[in-house]
Each structure stands twice: as structure tokens, then as C-alpha cells.
Protein backbone atom coordinates (compact mmCIF):
# COMPACT_ATOMS: atom_id res chain seq x y z
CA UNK A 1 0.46 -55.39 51.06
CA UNK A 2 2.14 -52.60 52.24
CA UNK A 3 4.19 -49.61 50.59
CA UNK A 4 4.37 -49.08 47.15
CA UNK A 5 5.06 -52.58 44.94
CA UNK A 6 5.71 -52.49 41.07
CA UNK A 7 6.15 -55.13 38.74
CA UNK A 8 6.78 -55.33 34.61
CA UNK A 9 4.96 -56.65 31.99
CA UNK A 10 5.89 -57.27 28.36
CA UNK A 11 3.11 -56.33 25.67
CA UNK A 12 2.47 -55.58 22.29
CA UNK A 13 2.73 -51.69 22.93
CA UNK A 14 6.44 -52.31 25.15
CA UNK A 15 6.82 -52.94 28.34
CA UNK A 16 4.24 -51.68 30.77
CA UNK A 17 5.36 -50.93 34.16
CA UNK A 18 2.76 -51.51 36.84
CA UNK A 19 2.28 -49.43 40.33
CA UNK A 20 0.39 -50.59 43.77
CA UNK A 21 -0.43 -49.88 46.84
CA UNK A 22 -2.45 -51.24 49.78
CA UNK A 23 -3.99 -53.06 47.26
CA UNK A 24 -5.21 -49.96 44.84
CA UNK A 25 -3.42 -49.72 41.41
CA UNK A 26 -1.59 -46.26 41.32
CA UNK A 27 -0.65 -46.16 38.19
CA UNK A 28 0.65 -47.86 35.04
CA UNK A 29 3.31 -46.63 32.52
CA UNK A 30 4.03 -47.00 28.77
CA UNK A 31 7.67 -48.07 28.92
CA UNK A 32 10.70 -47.51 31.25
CA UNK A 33 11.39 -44.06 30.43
CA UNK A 34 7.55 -42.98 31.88
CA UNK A 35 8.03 -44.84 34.85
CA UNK A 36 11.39 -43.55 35.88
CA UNK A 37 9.83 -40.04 35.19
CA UNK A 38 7.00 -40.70 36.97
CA UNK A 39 8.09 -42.52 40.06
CA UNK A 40 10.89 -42.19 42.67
CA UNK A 41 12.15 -45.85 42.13
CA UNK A 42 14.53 -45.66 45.48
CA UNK A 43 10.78 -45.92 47.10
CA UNK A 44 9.39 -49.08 45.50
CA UNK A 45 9.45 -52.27 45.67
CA UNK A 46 10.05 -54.66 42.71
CA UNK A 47 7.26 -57.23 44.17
CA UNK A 48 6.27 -59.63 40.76
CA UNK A 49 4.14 -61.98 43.27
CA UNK A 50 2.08 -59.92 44.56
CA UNK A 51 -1.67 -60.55 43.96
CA UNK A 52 -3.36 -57.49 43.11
CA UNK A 53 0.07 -56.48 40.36
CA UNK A 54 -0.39 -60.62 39.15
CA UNK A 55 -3.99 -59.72 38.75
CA UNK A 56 -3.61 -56.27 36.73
CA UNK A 57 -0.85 -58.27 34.73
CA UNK A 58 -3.46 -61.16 33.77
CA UNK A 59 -5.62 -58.89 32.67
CA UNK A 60 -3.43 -57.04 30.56
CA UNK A 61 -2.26 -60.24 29.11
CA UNK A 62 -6.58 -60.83 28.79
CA UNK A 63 -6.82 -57.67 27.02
CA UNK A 64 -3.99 -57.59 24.21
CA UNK A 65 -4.73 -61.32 23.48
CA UNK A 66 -8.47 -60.17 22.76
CA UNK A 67 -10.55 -61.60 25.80
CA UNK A 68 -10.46 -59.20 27.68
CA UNK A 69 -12.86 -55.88 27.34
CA UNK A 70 -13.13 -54.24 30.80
CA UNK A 71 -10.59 -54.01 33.33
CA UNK A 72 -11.70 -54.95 37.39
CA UNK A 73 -8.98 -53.51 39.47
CA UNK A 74 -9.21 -50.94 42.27
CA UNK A 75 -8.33 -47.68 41.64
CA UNK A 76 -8.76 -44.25 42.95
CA UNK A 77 -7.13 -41.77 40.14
CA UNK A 78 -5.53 -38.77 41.93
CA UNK A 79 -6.44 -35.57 40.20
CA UNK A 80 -8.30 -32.35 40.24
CA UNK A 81 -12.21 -32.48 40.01
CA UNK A 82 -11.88 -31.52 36.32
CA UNK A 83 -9.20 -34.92 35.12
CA UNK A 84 -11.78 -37.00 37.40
CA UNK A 85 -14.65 -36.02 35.65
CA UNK A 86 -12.60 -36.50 32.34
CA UNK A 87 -11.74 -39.79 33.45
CA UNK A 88 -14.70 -40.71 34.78
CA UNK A 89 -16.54 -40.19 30.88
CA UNK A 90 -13.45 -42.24 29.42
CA UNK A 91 -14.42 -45.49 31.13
CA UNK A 92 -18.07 -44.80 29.15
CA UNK A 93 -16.64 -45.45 25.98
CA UNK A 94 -17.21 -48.97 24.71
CA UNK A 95 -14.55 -51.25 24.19
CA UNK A 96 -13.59 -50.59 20.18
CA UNK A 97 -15.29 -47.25 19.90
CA UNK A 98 -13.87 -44.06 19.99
CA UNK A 99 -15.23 -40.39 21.15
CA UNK A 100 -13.06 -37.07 19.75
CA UNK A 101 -11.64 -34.27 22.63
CA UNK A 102 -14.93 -32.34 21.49
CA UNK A 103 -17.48 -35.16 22.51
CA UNK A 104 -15.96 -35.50 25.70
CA UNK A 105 -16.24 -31.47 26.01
CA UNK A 106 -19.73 -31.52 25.40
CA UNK A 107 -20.26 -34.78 27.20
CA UNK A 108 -19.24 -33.63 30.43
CA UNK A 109 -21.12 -29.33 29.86
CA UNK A 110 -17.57 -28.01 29.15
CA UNK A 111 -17.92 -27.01 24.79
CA UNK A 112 -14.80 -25.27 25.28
CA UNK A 113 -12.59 -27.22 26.86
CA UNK A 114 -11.30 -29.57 24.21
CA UNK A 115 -7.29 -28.47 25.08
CA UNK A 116 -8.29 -29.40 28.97
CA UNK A 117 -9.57 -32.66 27.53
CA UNK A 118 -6.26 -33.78 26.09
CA UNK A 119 -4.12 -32.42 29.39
CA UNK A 120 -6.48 -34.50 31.63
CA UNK A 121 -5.61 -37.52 28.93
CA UNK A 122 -1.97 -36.89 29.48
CA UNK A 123 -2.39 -36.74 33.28
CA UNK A 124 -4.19 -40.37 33.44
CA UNK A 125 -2.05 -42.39 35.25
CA UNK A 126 -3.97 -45.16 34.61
CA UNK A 127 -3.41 -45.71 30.53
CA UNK A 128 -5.82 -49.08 28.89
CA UNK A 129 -7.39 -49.34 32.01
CA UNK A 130 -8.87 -45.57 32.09
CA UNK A 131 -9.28 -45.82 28.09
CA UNK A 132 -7.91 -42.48 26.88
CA UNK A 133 -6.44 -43.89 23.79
CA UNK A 134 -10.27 -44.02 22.48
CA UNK A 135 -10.27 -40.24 22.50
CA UNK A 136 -9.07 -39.24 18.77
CA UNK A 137 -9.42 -35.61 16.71
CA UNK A 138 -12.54 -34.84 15.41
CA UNK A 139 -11.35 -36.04 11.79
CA UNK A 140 -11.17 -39.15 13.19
CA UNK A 141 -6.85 -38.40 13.37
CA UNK A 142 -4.90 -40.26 16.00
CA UNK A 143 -3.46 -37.54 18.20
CA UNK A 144 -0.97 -37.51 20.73
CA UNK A 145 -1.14 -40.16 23.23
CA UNK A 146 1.10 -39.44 26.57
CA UNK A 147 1.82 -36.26 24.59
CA UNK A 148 3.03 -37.78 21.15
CA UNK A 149 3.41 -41.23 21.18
CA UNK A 150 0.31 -42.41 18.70
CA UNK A 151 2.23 -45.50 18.08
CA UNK A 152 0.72 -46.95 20.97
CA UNK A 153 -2.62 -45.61 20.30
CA UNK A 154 -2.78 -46.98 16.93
CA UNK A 155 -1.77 -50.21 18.73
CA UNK A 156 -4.55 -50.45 21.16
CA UNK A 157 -6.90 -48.91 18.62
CA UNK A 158 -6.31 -51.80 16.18
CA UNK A 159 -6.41 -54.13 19.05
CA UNK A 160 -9.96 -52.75 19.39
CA UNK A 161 -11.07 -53.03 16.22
CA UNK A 162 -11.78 -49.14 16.16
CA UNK A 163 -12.33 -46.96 13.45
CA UNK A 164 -9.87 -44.39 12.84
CA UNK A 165 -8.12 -42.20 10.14
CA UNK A 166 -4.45 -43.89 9.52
């Protein structure tokens, strides 16, 4: 595979627009609006067939029918050192657990960085398959996911099975 492929799948939290390259997943986006926003479409290329975007979209399809827990596609998140570290203690929590913006502070020696928490959560690229949707406020609260849009937290949360405040 060469250049940058996408492809579209339909889910329980929208459409989910999914982004490749050389065979590493760049990138996946809650609905069309993100993924004009995030991507210059002129560049891509609408490519439903190919294997590695077939793959991610199986086990999407795995995940919101219930079978699937963890997610086996390359990646390589682009970010600063910070969002990779973030990231990085994301894919730690378990499937149907959740950790608030303060755990993940302390988690990774940072107490006061809650606020950089949630900005490296809005920078993931890589939504469901780096889980920040299991980061909630301390009160157990769902609070913004991609900046406001719980509904699709609350979706994958109760896909989960997590326990949250609704």
C-alpha cells in the first residue's frame, strides 16, 4: 500500500472514518465533519479493499458487537513526548474500566497536569483504539470527548459495561 487510503464504517456512535498508510493506521475520526477537519481529502484515497483499513473495520465491527476487547493494528501516534506518554497510560486501562484526568496525572508523575490530560485526549487521533473515552471527571462525570461530544462516550462507555455518573 502506498499513499494515504481511507475507508468508512457505519457504527453505533456514527460513521467512523478510517486513515492508512504504508500499512500503519493514522488515524480514525468520529463522523464526517472530524475527518474533513482533520484531513486534506484532495490527498487520499477512498481504498474500501484494502487489507490493513478491512482489518481495522472488522475489528471495529468485533468491538461494538461485544467480542472484541483489544484492538491489534499498527500504529505510531504522532505527538509530542507529553500526548505519547498520555497515550501510552490510556491503552493500560482495562476494557470496561475507567481512570479520571487526575489518575492519569498522577499515573504518569505529572499531579498537576489534569488540563494537559484532557488536551492530549483531544489530540488522539486514534479514538476506541487508544481508549480515551475511559478517562471521565473525578465524580465519575462524563466529560468532553473530542472536546464536547459525550454522546459518544456514553456510547462506548455503555458498550463497556463501565461505571459512570449519567
Amino acid at each position: 500500500m502506498t499513499g494515504r487510503v481511507y475507508s468508512k464504517k457505519m457504527t453505533p456512535a456514527g460513521d467512523i472514518y478510517i486513515v492508512a498508510q504504508n500499512g500503519i493506521l493514522l488515524a480514525l475520526y468520529m463522523g464526517e465533519a472530524d475527518f474533513l477537519e482533520g484531513e486534506e481529502v484532495s490527498s487520499l484515497h477512498l481504498n474500501p479493499s484494502d487489507s490493513l483499513l478491512k482489518k481495522c473495520a472488522l475489528q471495529l465491527e468485533e468491538y461494538f458487537d461485544g467480542y472484541r476487547k483489544e484492538f491489534d493494528i499498527p500504529i505510531e501516534p504522532q505527538g509530542t513526548e507529553f500526548q505519547k506518554t498520555v497515550w501510552k497510560e490510556l491503552c493500560l486501562i482495562p476494557f470496561g474500566e475507567t481512570r479520571s484526568y487526575q489518575d492519569i496525572a498522577v499515573k504518569i508523575g505529572k499531579d498537576k497536569a489534569v488540563r494537559a490530560i484532557g488536551q492530549a485526549n483531544r489530540a488522539n487521533r486514534l479514538p476506541i483504539i487508544i481508549p480515551c473515552h475511559r478517562v471521565i471527571g473525578k465524580n465519575k462525570s462524563l466529560t468532553g470527548y473530542a472536546g464536547s461530544r459525550t454522546e459518544i462516550k456514553e456510547i462506548l462507555l455503555s458498550l463497556e459495561g463501565a461505571n459512570y455518573a449519567k
